[in-house]
Every structure is written in structure tokens, then in C-alpha cells.
C-alpha atoms as a PDB file:
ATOM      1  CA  UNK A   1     -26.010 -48.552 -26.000  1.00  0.00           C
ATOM      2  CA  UNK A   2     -27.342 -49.296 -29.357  1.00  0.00           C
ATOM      3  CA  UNK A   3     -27.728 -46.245 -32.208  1.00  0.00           C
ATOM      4  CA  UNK A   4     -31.303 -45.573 -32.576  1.00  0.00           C
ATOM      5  CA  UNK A   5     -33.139 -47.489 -35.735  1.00  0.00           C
ATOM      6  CA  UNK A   6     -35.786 -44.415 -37.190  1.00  0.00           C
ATOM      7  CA  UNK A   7     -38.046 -44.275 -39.721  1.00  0.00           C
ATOM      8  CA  UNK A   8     -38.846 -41.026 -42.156  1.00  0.00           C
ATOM      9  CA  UNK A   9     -42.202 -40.741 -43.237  1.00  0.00           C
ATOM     10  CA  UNK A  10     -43.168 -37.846 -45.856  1.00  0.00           C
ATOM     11  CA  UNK A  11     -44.875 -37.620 -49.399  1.00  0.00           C
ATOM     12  CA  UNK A  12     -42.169 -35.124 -50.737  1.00  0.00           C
ATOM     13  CA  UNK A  13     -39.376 -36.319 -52.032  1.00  0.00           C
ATOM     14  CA  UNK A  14     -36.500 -33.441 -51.436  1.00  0.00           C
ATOM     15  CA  UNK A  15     -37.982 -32.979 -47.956  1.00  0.00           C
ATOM     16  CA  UNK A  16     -37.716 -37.020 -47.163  1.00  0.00           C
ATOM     17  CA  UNK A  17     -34.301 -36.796 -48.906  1.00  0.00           C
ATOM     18  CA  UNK A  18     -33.333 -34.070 -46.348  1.00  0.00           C
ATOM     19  CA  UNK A  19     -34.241 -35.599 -43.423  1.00  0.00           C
ATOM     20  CA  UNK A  20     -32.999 -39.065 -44.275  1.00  0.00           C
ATOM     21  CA  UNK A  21     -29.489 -37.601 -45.027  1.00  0.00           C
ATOM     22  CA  UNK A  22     -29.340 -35.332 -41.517  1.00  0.00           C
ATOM     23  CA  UNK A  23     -30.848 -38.241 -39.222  1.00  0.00           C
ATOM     24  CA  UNK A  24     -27.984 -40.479 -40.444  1.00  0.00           C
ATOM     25  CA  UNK A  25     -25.583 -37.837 -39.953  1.00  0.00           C
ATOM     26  CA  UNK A  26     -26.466 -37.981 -36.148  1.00  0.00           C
ATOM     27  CA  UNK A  27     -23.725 -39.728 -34.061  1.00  0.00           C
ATOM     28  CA  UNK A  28     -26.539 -41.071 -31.815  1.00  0.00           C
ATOM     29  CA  UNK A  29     -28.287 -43.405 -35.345  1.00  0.00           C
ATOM     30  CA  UNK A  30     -28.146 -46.363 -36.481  1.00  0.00           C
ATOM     31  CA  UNK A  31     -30.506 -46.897 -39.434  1.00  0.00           C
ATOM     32  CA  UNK A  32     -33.163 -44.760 -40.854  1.00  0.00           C
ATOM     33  CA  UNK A  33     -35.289 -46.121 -43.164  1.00  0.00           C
ATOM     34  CA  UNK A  34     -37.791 -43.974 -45.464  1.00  0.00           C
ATOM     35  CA  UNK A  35     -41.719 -43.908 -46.435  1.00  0.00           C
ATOM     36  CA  UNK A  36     -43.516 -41.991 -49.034  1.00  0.00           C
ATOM     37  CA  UNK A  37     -46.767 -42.156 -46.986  1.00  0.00           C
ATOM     38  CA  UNK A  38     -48.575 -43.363 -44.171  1.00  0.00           C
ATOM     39  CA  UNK A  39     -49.471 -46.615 -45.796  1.00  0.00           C
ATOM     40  CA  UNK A  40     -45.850 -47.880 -46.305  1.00  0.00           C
ATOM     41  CA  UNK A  41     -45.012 -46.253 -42.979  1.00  0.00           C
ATOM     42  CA  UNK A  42     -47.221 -48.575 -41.042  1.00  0.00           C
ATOM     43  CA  UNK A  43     -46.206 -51.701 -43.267  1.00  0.00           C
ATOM     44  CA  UNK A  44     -42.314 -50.955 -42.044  1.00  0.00           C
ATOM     45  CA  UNK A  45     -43.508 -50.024 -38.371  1.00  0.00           C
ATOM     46  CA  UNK A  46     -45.373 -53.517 -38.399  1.00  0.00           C
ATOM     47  CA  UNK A  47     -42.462 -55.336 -40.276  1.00  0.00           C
ATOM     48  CA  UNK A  48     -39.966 -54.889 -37.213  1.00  0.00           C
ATOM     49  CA  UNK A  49     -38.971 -53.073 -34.662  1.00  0.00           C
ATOM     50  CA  UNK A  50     -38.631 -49.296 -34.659  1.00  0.00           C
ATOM     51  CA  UNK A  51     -37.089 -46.591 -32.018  1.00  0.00           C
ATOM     52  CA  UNK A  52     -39.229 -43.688 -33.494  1.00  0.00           C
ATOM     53  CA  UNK A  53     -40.805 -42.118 -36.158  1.00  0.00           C
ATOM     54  CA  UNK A  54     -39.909 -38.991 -37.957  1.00  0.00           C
ATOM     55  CA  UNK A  55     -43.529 -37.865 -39.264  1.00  0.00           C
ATOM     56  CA  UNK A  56     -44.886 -35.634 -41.648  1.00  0.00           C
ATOM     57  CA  UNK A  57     -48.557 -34.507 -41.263  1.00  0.00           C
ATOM     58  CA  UNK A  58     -49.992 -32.963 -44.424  1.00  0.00           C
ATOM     59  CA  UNK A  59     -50.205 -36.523 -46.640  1.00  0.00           C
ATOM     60  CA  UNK A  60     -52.260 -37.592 -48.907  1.00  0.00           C
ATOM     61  CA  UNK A  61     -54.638 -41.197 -47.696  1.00  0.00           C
ATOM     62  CA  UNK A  62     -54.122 -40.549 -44.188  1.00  0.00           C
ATOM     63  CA  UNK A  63     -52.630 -37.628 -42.256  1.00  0.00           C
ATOM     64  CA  UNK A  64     -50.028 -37.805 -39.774  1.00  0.00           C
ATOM     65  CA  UNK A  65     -51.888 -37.399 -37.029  1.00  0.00           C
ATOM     66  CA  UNK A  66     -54.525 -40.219 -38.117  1.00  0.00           C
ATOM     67  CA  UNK A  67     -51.079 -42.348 -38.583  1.00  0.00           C
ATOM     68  CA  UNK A  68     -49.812 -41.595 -35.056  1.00  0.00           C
ATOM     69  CA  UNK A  69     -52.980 -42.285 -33.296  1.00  0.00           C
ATOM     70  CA  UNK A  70     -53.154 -45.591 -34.887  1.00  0.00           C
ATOM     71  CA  UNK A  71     -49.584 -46.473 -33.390  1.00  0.00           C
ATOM     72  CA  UNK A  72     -50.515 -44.939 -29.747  1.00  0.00           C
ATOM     73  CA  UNK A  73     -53.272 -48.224 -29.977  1.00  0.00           C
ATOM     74  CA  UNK A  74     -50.028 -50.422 -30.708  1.00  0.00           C
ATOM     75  CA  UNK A  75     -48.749 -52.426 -27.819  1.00  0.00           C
ATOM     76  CA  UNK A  76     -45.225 -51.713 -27.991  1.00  0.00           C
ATOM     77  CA  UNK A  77     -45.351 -48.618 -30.443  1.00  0.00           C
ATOM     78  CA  UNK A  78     -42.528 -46.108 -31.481  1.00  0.00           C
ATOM     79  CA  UNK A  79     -41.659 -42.786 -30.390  1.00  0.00           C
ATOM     80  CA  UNK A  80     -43.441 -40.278 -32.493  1.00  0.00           C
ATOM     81  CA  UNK A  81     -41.654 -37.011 -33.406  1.00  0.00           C
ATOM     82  CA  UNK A  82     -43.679 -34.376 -36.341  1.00  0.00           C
ATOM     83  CA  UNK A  83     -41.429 -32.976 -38.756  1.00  0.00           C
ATOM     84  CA  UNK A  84     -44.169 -30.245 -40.329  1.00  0.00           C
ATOM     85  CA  UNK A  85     -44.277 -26.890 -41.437  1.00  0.00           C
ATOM     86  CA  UNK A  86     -47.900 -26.054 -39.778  1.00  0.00           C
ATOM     87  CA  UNK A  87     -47.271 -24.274 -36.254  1.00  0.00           C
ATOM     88  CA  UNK A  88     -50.985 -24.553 -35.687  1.00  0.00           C
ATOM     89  CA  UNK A  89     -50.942 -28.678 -34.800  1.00  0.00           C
ATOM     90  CA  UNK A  90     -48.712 -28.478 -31.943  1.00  0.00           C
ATOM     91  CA  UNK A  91     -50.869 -28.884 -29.083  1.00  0.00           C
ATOM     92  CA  UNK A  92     -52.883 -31.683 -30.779  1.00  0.00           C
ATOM     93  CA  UNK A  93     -49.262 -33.616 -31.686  1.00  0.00           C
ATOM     94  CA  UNK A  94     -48.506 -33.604 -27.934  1.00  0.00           C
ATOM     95  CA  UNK A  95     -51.875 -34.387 -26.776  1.00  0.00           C
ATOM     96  CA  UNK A  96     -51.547 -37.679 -28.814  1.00  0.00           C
ATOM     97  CA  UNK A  97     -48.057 -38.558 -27.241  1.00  0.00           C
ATOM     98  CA  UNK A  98     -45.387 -37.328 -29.747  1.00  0.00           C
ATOM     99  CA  UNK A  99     -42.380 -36.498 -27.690  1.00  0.00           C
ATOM    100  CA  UNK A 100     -41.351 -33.382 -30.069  1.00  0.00           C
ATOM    101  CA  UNK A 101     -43.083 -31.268 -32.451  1.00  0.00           C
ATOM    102  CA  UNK A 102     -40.107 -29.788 -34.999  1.00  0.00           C
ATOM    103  CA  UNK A 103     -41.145 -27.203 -37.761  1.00  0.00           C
ATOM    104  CA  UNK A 104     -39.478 -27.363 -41.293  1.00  0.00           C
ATOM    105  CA  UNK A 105     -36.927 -26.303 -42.223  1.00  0.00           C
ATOM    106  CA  UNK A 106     -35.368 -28.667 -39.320  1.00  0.00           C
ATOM    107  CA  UNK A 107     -32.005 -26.755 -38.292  1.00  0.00           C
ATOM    108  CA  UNK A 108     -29.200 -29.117 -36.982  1.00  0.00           C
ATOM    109  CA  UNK A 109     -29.003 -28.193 -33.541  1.00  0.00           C
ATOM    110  CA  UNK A 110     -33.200 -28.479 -33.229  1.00  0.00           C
ATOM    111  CA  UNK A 111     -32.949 -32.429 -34.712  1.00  0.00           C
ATOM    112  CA  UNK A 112     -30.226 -33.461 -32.283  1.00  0.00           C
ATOM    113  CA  UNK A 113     -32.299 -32.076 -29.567  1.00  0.00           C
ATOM    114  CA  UNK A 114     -35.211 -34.152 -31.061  1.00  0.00           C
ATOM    115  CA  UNK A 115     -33.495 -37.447 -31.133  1.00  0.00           C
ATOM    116  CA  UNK A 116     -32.145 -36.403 -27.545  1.00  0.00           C
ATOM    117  CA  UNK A 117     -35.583 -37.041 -26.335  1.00  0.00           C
ATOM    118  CA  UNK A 118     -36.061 -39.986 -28.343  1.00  0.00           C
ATOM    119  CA  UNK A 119     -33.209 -41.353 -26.451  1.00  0.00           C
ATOM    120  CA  UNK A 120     -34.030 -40.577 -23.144  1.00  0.00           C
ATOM    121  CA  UNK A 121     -37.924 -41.739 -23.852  1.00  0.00           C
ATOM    122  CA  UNK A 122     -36.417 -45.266 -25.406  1.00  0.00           C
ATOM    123  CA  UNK A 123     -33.847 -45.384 -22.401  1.00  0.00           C
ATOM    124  CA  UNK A 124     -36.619 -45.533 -19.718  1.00  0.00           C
ATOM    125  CA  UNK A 125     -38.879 -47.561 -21.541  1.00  0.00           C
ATOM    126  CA  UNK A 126     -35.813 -50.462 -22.173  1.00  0.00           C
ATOM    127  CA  UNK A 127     -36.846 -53.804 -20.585  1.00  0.00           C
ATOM    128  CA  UNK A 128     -35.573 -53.993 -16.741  1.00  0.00           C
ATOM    129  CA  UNK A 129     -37.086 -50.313 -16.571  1.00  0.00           C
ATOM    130  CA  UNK A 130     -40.238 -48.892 -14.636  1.00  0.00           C
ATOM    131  CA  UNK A 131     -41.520 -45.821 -17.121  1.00  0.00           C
ATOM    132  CA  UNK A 132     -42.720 -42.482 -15.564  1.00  0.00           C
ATOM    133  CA  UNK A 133     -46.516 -42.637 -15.241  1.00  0.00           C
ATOM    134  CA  UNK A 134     -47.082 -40.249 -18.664  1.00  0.00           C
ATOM    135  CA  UNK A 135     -47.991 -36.702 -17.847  1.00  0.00           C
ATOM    136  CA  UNK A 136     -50.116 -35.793 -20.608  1.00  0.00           C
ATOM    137  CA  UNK A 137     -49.958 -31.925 -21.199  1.00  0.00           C
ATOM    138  CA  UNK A 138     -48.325 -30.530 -18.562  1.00  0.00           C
ATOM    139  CA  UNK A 139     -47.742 -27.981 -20.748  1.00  0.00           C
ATOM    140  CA  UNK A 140     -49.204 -26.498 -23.361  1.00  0.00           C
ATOM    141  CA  UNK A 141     -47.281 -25.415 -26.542  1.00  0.00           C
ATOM    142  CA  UNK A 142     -48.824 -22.266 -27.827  1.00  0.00           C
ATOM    143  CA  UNK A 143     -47.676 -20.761 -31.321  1.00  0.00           C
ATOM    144  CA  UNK A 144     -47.273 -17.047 -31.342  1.00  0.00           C
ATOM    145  CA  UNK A 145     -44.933 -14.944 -34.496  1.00  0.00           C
ATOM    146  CA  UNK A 146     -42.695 -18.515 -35.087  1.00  0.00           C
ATOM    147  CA  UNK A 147     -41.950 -19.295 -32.056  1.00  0.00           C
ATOM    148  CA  UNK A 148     -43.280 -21.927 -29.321  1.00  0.00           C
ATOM    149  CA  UNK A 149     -44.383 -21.183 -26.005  1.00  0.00           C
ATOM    150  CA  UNK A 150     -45.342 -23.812 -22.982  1.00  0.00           C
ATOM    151  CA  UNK A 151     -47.772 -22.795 -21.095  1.00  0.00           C
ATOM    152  CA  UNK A 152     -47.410 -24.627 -17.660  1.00  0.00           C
ATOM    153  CA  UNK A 153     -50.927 -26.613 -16.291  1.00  0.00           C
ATOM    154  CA  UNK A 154     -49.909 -25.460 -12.796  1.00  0.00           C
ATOM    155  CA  UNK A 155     -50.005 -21.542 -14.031  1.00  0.00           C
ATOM    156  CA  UNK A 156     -53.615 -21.966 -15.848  1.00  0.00           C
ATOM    157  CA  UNK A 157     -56.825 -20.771 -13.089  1.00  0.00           C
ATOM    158  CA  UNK A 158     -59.498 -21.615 -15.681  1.00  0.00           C
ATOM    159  CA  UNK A 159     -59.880 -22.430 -19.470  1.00  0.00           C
ATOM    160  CA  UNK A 160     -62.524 -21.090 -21.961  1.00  0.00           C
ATOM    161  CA  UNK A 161     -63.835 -22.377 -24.707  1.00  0.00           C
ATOM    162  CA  UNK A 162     -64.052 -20.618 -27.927  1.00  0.00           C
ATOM    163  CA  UNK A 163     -65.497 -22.312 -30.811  1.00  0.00           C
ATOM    164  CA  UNK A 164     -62.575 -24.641 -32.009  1.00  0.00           C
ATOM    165  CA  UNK A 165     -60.444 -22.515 -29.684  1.00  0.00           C
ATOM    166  CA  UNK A 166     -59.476 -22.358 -25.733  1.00  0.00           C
ATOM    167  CA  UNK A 167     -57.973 -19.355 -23.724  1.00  0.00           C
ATOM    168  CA  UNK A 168     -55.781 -20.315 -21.000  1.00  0.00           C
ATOM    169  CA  UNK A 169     -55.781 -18.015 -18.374  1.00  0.00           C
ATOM    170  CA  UNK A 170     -53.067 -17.318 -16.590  1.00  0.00           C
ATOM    171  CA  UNK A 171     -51.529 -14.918 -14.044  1.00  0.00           C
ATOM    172  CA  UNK A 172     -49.163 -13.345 -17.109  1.00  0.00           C
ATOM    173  CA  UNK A 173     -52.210 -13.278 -19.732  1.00  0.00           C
ATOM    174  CA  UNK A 174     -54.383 -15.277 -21.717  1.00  0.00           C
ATOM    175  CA  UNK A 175     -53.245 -17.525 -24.889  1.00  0.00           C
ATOM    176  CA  UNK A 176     -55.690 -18.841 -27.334  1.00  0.00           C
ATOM    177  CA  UNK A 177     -54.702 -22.266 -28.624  1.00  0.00           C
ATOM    178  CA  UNK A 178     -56.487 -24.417 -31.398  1.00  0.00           C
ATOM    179  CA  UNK A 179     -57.859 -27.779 -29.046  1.00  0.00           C
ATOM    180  CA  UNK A 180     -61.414 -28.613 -27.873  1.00  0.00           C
ATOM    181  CA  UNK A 181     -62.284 -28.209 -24.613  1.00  0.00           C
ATOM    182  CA  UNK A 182     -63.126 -31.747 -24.284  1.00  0.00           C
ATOM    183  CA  UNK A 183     -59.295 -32.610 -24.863  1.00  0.00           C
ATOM    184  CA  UNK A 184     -58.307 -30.809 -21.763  1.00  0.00           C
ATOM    185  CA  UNK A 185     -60.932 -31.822 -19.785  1.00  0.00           C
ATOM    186  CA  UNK A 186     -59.963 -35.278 -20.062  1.00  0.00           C
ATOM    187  CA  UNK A 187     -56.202 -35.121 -19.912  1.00  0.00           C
ATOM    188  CA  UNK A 188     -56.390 -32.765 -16.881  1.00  0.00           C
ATOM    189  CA  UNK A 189     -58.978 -34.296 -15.161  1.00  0.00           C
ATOM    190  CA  UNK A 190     -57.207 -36.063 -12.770  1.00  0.00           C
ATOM    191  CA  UNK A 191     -54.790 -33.367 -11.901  1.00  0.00           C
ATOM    192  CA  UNK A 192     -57.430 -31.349 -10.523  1.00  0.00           C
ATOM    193  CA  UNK A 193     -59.393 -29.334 -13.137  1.00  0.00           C
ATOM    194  CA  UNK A 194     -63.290 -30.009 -13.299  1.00  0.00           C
ATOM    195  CA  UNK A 195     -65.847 -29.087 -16.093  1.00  0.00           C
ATOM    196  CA  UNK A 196     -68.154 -26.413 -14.269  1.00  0.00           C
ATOM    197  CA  UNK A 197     -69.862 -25.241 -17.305  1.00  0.00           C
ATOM    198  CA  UNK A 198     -70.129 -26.338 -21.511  1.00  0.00           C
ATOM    199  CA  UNK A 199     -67.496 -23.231 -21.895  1.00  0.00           C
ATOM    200  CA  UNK A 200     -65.796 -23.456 -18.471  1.00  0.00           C
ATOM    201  CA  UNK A 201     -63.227 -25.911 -17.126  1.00  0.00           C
ATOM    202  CA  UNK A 202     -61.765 -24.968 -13.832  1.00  0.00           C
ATOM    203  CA  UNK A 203     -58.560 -25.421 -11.247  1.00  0.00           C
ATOM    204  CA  UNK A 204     -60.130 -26.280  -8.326  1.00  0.00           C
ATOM    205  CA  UNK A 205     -57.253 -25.123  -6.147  1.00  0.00           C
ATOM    206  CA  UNK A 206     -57.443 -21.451  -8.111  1.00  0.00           C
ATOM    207  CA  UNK A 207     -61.097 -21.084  -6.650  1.00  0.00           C
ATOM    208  CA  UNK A 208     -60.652 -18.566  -3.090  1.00  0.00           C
ATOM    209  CA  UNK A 209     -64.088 -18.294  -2.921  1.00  0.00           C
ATOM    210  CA  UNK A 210     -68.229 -19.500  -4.172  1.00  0.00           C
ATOM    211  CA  UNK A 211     -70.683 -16.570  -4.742  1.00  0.00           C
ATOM    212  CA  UNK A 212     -73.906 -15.927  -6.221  1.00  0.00           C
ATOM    213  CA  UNK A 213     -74.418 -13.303  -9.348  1.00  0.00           C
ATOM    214  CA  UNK A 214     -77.360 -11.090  -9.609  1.00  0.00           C
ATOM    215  CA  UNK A 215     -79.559 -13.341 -10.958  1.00  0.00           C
ATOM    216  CA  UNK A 216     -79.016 -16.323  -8.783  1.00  0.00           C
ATOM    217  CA  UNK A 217     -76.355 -18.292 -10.619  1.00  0.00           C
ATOM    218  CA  UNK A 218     -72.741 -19.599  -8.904  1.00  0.00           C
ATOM    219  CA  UNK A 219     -69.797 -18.037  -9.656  1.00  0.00           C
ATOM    220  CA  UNK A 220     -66.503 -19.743  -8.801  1.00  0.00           C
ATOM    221  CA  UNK A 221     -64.198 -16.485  -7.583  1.00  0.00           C
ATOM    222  CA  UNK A 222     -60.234 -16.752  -8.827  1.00  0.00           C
ATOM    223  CA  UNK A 223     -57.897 -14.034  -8.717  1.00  0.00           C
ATOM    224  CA  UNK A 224     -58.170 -13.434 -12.153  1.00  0.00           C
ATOM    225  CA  UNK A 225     -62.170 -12.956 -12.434  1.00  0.00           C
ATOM    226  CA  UNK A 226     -64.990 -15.144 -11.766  1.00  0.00           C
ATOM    227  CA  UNK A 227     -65.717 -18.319 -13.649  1.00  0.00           C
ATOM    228  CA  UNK A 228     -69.686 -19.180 -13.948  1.00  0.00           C
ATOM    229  CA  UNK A 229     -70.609 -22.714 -12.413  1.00  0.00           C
ATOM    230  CA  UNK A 230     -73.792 -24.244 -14.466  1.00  0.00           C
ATOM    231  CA  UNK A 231     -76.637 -25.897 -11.958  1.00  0.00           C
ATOM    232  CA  UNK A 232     -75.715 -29.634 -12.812  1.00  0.00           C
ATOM    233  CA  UNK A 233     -72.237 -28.892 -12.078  1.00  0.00           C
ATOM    234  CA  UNK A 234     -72.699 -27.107  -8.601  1.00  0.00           C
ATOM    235  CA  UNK A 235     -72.979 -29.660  -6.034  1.00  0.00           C
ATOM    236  CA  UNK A 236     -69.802 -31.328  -7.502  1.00  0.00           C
ATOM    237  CA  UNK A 237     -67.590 -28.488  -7.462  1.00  0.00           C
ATOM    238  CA  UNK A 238     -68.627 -27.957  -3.718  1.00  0.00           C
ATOM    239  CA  UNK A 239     -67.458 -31.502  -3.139  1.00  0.00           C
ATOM    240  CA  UNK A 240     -63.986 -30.921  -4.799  1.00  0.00           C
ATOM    241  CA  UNK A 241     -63.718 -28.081  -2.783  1.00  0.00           C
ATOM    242  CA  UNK A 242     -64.271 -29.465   0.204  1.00  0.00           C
ATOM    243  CA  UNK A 243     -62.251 -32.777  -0.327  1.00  0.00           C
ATOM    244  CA  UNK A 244     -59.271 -30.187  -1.834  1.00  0.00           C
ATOM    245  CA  UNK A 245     -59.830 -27.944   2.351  1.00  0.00           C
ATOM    246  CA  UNK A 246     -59.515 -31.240   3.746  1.00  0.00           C
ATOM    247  CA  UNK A 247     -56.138 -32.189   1.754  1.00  0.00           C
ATOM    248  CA  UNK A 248     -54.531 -28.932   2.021  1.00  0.00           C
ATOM    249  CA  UNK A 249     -54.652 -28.561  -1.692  1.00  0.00           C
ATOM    250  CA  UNK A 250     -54.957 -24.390  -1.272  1.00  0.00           C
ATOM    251  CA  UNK A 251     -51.565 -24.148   0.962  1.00  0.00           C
ATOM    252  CA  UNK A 252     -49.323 -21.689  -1.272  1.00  0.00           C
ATOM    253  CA  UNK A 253     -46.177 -24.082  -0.313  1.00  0.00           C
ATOM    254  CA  UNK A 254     -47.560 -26.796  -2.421  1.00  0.00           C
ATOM    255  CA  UNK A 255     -47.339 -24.420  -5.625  1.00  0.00           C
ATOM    256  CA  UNK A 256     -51.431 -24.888  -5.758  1.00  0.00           C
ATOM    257  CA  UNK A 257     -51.928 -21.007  -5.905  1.00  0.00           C
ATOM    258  CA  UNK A 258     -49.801 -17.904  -6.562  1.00  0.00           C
END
């Protein structure tokens, strides 16, 4: 198997030097070539062909982020990996497809864990290969006192919005993570978690039970509290349910409730 060709992408110099000089220090690399911003980054990615790209995301012109979404439009694009020193853009990095998220300074042990990935993700995407079908956030990283946290989709009964910010709830507590609403709602869609309300976006397999509150409305019971279900979302969430009875999707052995 072929060392891995990478590309190193940040706007200051010691830091670029830094991570130029470990990456080619790793066993598993070939080549690493360098870019003092996003603009010359996307010139190399478009020049040839690239295994991934180590990526900073405070720059100057464009951001990291912007830069990686571009390349998630590409048809053949290269693995992303951040290199940053901001905890707070970890769930957004993995929501747009970057297969690690490493936080500056970048120990050692942590890169060759990085590129680990990178080499697995290349492997199964080599021609001859059928990829996964992508899971996008299974887990949630959450950032709490330096270190990283993933929060598993299959542990989370309901999510609430709060302004820029969602709480996960969970049988072991609640975690407040910087990502709107809408992003879960349409990466989780389709593993089983429906917008009830504008602040609400629920498991369907955590609900045990529909009720009415005092003045009318529908609640959606879970074991950890009730979640309210607006009028335009009521009749749908009764057909979930009943399509989720009819599939067994509430059966404890299936992991859909705890």
C-alpha cells in the first residue's frame, strides 16, 4: 500500500512548519505538501490528487470550514482532518464530513491516530471497494474543561433548541453543544428523530406514551420528561408512532429504548 500524499493548510508559519515536519515524520506518508491559505489550498487540491487535508480554520479570505464544504461538493474530494485550537467547532467539523477534529498543540500519539483514520477512510474508498453508506453524526462531540466527549444518537430521547445552542438529553444528563437545530434535524432524520415543535426534535422510539396538558396541547411522554408536540406536527408524529408499533421499533432488544 502506497504512503499517504497530504496537504497542510494554515496562515501561520511556525504552526504550518510544525505540522509539515511531524506529518512527514509518520511512517504511514508519503508527501505532504503546504498552503498558506485556503486559496492556494484549493489550487493544489485541484492540481492533483490528494489523500487528505490537514486544515486550519481561523484564516484570513475564507475559513476552514467554508474551504471544506467547498471540497464535500467535489466529486472525488479528500479526506478532511481540522488541525485548530477552537474546541467550540467540533460538532460543525464532523457534521460537514471531516473524519477527525485535532486541537493544537497536536501531540504525536493524537496525529498518528488522525492519519490512522485517514487510512482506513482512503482504504475503503480505493477503487474495487463498496464504501459504508456515511453515518453522519452518530455521535456527537461535545467540548467540556479540554476534553471531547461523544455523545451517542442512540442515547439522545429528545433535543432542544437554545438560541445558537442544543441540549441533548440523555439518560446520564444533558450537554449543550453549539449547532442549529436544523443541522440535526436533517442528518438524523432518517434514523428516526422527527421535528415536533420549532424548539423540539424528538426520538420517536423514546416516546412510551401521547397525552394532553392542561390547556389542550400534546405532549410526547419519555422517561426523561415530556416533550411538547406543536398542532401541525401532531398527526405526523401519530403516524411515526404507529408505523414504529407496527415494526417493533420500541422492543428493548433492538437497543431502541433503555
Amino acid at each position: 500500500m502506497t504512503g499517504l500524499r497530504l496537504l497542510a493548510v494554515d496562515d501561520v508559519a511556525p504552526a504550518l512548519e510544525e505540522l509539515h515536519r511531524m506529518l512527514l515524520e509518520s511512517p504511514d506518508v508519503a508527501t505532504v505538501a503546504v498552503a498558506a491559505d485556503p486559496i492556494m489550498a484549493l489550487r493544489q487540491i485541484q492540481a492533483g490528487p490528494l489523500d487528505a487535508v490537514f486544515l486550519d480554520i481561523s484564516m484570513p479570505a475564507m475559513t476552514g470550514m467554508e474551504l471544506a464544504s467547498l471540497l464535500s461538493r467535489m466529486t472525488d474530494p479528500p479526506v478532511v482532518v481540522f488541525v485548530t485550537a477552537y474546541e467550540e467547532h467540533a460538532a460543525s467539523a464532523y457534521g460537514i464530513g471531516a473524519v477527525d477534529y485535532l486541537l493544537k498543540p497536536v501531540s504525536a500519539e493524537r496525529l498518528a491516530a488522525a492519519l490512522a483514520r485517514v487510512r482506513r477512510f482512503t482504504a475503503a474508498a480505493a477503487p474495487g471497494t463498496v464504501p459504508a453508506p456515511v453515518d453522519a453524526l452518530a455521535a456527537v462531540p461535545v467540548e467540556l474543561a479540554g476534553r471531547t466527549r461523544f455523545v451517542r444518537r442512540e442515547d439522545i430521547r429528545f433535543v432542544e433548541a437554545q438560541g445558537d445552542y442544543v441540549r441533548l438529553h440523555t439518560p446520564t444528563g444533558a450537554h449543550l453543544v453549539r449547532m442549529p437545530i436544523s443541522r440535526l434535524e436533517e442528518h438524523w432524520r432518517a434514523a428516526g428523530f422527527s421535528r415536533v415543535h420549532r424548539s423540539y426534535l424528538l426520538a420517536v422510539r423514546a416516546v412510551r406514551e401521547l397525552r394532553s396538558d392542561l390547556s389542550g396541547g400534546l405532549l410526547a411522554h419519555t422517561d426523561l420528561g415530556d416533550v411538547p408536540v406543536s398542532r401541525r406536527h401532531a398527526r405526523e408524529l401519530r403516524e411515526q408512532l404507529m408505523d414504529a408499533a407496527r415494526h417493533g421499533a420500541f422492543d428493548p432488544a433492538n437497543r431502541q429504548l433503555r
